[in-house]
Protein backbone atom coordinates (compact mmCIF):
# COMPACT_ATOMS: atom_id res chain seq x y z
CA UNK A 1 13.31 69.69 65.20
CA UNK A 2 13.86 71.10 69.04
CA UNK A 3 11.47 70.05 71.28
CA UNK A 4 9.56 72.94 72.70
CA UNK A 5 9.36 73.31 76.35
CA UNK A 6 6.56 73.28 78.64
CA UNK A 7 7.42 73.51 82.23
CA UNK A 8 7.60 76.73 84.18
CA UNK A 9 9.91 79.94 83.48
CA UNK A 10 13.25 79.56 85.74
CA UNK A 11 15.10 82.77 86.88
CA UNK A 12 17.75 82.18 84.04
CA UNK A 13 15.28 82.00 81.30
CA UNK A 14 13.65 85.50 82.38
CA UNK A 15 17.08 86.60 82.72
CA UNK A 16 17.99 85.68 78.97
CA UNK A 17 14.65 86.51 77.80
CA UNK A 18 15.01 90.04 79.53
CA UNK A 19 18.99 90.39 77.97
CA UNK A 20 17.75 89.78 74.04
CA UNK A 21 15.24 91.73 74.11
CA UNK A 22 16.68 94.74 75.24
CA UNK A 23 19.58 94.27 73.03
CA UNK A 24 17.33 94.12 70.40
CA UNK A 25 15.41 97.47 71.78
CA UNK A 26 19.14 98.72 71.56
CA UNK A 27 19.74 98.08 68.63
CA UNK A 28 16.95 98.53 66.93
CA UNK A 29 15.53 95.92 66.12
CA UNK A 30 11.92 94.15 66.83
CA UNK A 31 10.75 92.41 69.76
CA UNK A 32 9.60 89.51 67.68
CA UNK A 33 13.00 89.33 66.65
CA UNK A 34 13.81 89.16 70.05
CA UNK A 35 11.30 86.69 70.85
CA UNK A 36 12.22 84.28 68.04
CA UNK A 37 16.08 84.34 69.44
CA UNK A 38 15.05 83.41 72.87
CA UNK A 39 12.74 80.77 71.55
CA UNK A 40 15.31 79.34 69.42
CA UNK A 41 18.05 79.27 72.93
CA UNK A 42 16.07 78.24 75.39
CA UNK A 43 13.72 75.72 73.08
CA UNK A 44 10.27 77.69 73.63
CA UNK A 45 7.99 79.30 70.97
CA UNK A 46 8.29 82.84 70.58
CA UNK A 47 4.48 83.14 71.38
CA UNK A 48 5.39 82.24 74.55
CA UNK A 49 8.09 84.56 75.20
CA UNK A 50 6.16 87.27 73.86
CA UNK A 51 3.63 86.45 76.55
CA UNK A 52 6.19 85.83 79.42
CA UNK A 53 8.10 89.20 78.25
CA UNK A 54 4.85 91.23 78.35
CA UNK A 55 2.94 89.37 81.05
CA UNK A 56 5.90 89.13 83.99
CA UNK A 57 9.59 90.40 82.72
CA UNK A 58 8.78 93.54 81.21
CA UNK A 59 7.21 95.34 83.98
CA UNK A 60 10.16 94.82 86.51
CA UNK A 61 13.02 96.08 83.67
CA UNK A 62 11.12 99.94 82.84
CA UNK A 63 14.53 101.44 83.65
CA UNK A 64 16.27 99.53 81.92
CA UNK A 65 13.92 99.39 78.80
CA UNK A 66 13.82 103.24 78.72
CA UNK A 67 17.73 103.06 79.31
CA UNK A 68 17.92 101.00 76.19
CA UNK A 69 15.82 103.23 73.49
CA UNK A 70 17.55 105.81 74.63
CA UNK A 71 21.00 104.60 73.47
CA UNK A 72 18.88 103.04 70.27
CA UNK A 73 18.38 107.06 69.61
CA UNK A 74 21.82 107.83 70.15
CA UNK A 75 23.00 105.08 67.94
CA UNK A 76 20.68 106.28 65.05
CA UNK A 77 22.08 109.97 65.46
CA UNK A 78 25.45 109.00 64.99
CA UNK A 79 24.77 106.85 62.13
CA UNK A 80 22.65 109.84 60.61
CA UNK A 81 26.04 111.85 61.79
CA UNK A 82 28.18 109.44 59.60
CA UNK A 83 29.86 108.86 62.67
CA UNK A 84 30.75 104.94 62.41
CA UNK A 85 34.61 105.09 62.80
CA UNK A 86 35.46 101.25 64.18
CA UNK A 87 37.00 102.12 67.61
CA UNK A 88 34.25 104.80 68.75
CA UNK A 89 31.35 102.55 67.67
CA UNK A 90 33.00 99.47 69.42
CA UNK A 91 33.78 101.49 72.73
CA UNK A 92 29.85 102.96 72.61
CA UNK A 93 28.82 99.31 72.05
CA UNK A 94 30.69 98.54 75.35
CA UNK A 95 29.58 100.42 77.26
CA UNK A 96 26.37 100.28 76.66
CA UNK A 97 26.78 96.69 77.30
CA UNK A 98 28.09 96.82 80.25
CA UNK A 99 25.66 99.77 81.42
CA UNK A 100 22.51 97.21 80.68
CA UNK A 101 24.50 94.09 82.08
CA UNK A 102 24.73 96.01 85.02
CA UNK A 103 20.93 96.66 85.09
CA UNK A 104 19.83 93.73 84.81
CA UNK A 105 22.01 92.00 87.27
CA UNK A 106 20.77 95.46 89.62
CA UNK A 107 17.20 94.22 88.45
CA UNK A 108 17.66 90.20 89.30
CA UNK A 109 19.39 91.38 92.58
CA UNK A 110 16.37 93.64 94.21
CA UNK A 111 14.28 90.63 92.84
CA UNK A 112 15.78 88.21 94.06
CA UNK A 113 15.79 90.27 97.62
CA UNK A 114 12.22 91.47 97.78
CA UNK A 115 11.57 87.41 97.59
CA UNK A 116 14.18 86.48 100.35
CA UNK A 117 12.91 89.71 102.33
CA UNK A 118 9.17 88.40 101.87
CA UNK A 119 10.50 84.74 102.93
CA UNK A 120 11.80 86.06 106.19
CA UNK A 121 8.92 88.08 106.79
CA UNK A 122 6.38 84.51 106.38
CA UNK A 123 8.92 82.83 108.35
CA UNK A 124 8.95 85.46 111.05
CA UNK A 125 5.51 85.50 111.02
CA UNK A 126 4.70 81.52 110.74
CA UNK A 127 7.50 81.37 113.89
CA UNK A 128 4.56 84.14 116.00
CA UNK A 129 2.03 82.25 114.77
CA UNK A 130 3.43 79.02 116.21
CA UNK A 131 4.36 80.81 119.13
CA UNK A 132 0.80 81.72 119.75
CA UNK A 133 -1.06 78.15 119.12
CA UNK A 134 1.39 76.91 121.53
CA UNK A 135 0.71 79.78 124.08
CA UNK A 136 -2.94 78.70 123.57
CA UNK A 137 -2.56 74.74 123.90
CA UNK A 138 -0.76 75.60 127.03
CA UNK A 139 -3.65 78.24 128.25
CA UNK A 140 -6.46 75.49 127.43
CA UNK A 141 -4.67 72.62 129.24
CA UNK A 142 -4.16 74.78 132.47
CA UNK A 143 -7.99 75.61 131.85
CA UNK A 144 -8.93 71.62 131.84
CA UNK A 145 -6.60 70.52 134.62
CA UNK A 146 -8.43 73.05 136.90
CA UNK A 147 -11.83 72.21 135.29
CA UNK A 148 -11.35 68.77 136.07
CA UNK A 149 -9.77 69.54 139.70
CA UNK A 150 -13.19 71.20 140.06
CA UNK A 151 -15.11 68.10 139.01
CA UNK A 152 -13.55 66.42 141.80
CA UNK A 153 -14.70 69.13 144.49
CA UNK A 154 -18.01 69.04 142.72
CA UNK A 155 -17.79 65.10 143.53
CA UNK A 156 -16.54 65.58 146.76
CA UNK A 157 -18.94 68.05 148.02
CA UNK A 158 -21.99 65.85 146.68
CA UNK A 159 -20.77 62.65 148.44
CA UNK A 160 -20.22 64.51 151.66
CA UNK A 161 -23.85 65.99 151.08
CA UNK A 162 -25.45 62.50 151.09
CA UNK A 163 -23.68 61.59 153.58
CA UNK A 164 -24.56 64.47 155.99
CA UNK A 165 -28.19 64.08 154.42
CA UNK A 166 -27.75 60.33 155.10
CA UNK A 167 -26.68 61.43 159.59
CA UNK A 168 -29.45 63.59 159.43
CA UNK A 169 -32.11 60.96 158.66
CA UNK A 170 -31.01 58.84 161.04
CA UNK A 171 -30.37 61.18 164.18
CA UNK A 172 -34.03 62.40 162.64
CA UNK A 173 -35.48 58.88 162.79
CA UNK A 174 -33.48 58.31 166.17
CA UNK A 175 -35.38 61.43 167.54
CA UNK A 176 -38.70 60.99 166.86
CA UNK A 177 -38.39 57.35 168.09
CA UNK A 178 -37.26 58.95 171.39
CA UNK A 179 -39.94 61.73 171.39
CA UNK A 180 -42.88 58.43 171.04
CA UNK A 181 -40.76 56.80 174.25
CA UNK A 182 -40.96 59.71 176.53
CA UNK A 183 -44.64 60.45 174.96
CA UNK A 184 -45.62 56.69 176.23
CA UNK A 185 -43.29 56.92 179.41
CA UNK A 186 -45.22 60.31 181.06
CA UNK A 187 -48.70 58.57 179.92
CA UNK A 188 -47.73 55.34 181.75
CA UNK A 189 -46.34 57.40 184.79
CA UNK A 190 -49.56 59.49 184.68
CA UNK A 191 -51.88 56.50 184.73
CA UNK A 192 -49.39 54.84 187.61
CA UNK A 193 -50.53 57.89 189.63
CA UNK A 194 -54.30 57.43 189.15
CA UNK A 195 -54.29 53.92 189.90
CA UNK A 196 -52.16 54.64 193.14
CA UNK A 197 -54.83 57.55 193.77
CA UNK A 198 -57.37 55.13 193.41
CA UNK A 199 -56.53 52.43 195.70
CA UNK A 200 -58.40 52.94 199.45
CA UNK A 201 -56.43 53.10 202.39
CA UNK A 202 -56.89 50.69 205.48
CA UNK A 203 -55.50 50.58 209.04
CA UNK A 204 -56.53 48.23 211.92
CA UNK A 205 -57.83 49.71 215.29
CA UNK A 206 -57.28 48.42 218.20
CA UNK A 207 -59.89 46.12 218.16
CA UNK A 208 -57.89 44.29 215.56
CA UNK A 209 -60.98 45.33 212.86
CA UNK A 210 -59.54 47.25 209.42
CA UNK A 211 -61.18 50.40 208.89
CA UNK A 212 -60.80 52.56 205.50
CA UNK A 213 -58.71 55.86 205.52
CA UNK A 214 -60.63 58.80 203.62
C-alpha cells in the first residue's frame, strides 16, 4: 500500500494535478477520475486533490479549462460525425496537446513571475525601509551628541554662576566691612574735633602768670 503524503503542495504537483485534470476535461471524462490518477502518481488521496484542484489550481487555469471543454465538444461532434479515421484523430489529439501544454507552461510562467515580481517589490521595499531606520539612527544620534554638548554648557554656565555668585558675596561682605570702617573712622574724627574744641587755651603774659584764651 503507498504511503499517502502529507506535506505541502510543490509547484510540480499543481502542475501534474492541473495537466490530468484537464486532459480528463478533454476528454471527457470526470474530475474524480482525474483526481484518483493524480492521487495514485503523486501518492495523495484524491480528496485531497479534489480540494487542492478546487481550492488553489483551478482558479489560475480558467483559460485553459474553458480551452479544454471546448475541444471535449469538438471531439464529441466528430465522433457523432463518424469522423474517427486514425491519422485525423491522432493529429487533433496533438494538437490539442500541445495547445494545453503550452497553456499551462504560459500559466506556471506568469505564476511563477507575479511571485518573483512581488519578491522584488518586498525586497525593494525592505531595502527603503532599511534605508530609512538607518536615516533615523543617524538623525537621533546627531540629536544626542548635541543634547549632550548642551548638558555641558548647561554645566558650564551653572559652575560659572556660583562662582560669580560666590565673587559677589565676598566683594559684598568686603564692602560692607569697609562701609562700618569709614562709618567708625568719621565718628572717631568727629569726636577728635570736639575734644580738641574743648580743651582751653593758655598763654603767659609778661608777668610770667598763664592766663586762659577765650
Amino acid at each position: 500500500m503507498t504511503a499517502v503524503r502529507q506535506d505541502a503542495w510543490s509547484p510540480d504537483d499543481d502542475l501534474i494535478l492541473a495537466e490530468v485534470t484537464l486532459r480528463h476535461i478533454r476528454e471527457g471524462s470526470t474530475q474524480l477520475s482525474a483526481f484518483e490518477e493524480v492521487g495514485q502518481r503523486i501518492a495523495r488521496t484524491s480528496a485531497a486533490c479534489g480540494f487542492r484542484w478546487n481550492s488553489c489550481v483551478r482558479k489560475r487555469y480558467d483559460e485553459a479549462i474553458g480551452l479544454a471543454k471546448q475541444q471535449r465538444q469538438k471531439r464529441n461532434y466528430l465522433k457523432k460525425q463518424g469522423i474517427s479515421t486514425i491519422s485525423s484523430a491522432d493529429r487533433l489529439t496533438i494538437d490539442e496537446g500541445e495547445s494545453v501544454k503550452s497553456e499551462l507552461l504560459s500559466a506556471e510562467s506568469l505564476s511563477l513571475e507575479a511571485i518573483i515580481r512581488y519578491l522584488r517589490q518586498w525586497k525593494g521595499t525592505v531595502q527603503e525601509m532599511s534605508r530609512q531606520i538607518r536615516h533615523l539612527e543617524k538623525e537621533l544620534k546627531e540629536k544626542e551628541d548635541r543634547l549632550n554638548e548642551f548638558r555641558e554648557v548647561n554645566e558650564r554656565l551653572s559652575k560659572e554662576v556660583n562662582e560669580v555668585q560666590t565673587d559677589y558675596q565676598v566683594v559684598n561682605d568686603d564692602y560692607k566691612a569697609l562701609i562700618r570702617i569709614m562709618d567708625r573712622a568719621r565718628r572717631l574724627a568727629f569726636l577728635t574735633e570736639e575734644v580738641e574744641e574743648d580743651r582751653a587755651r593758655f598763654k603767659m603774659d609778661a608777668n610770667g602768670n598763664l592766663e586762659r584764651i577765650e
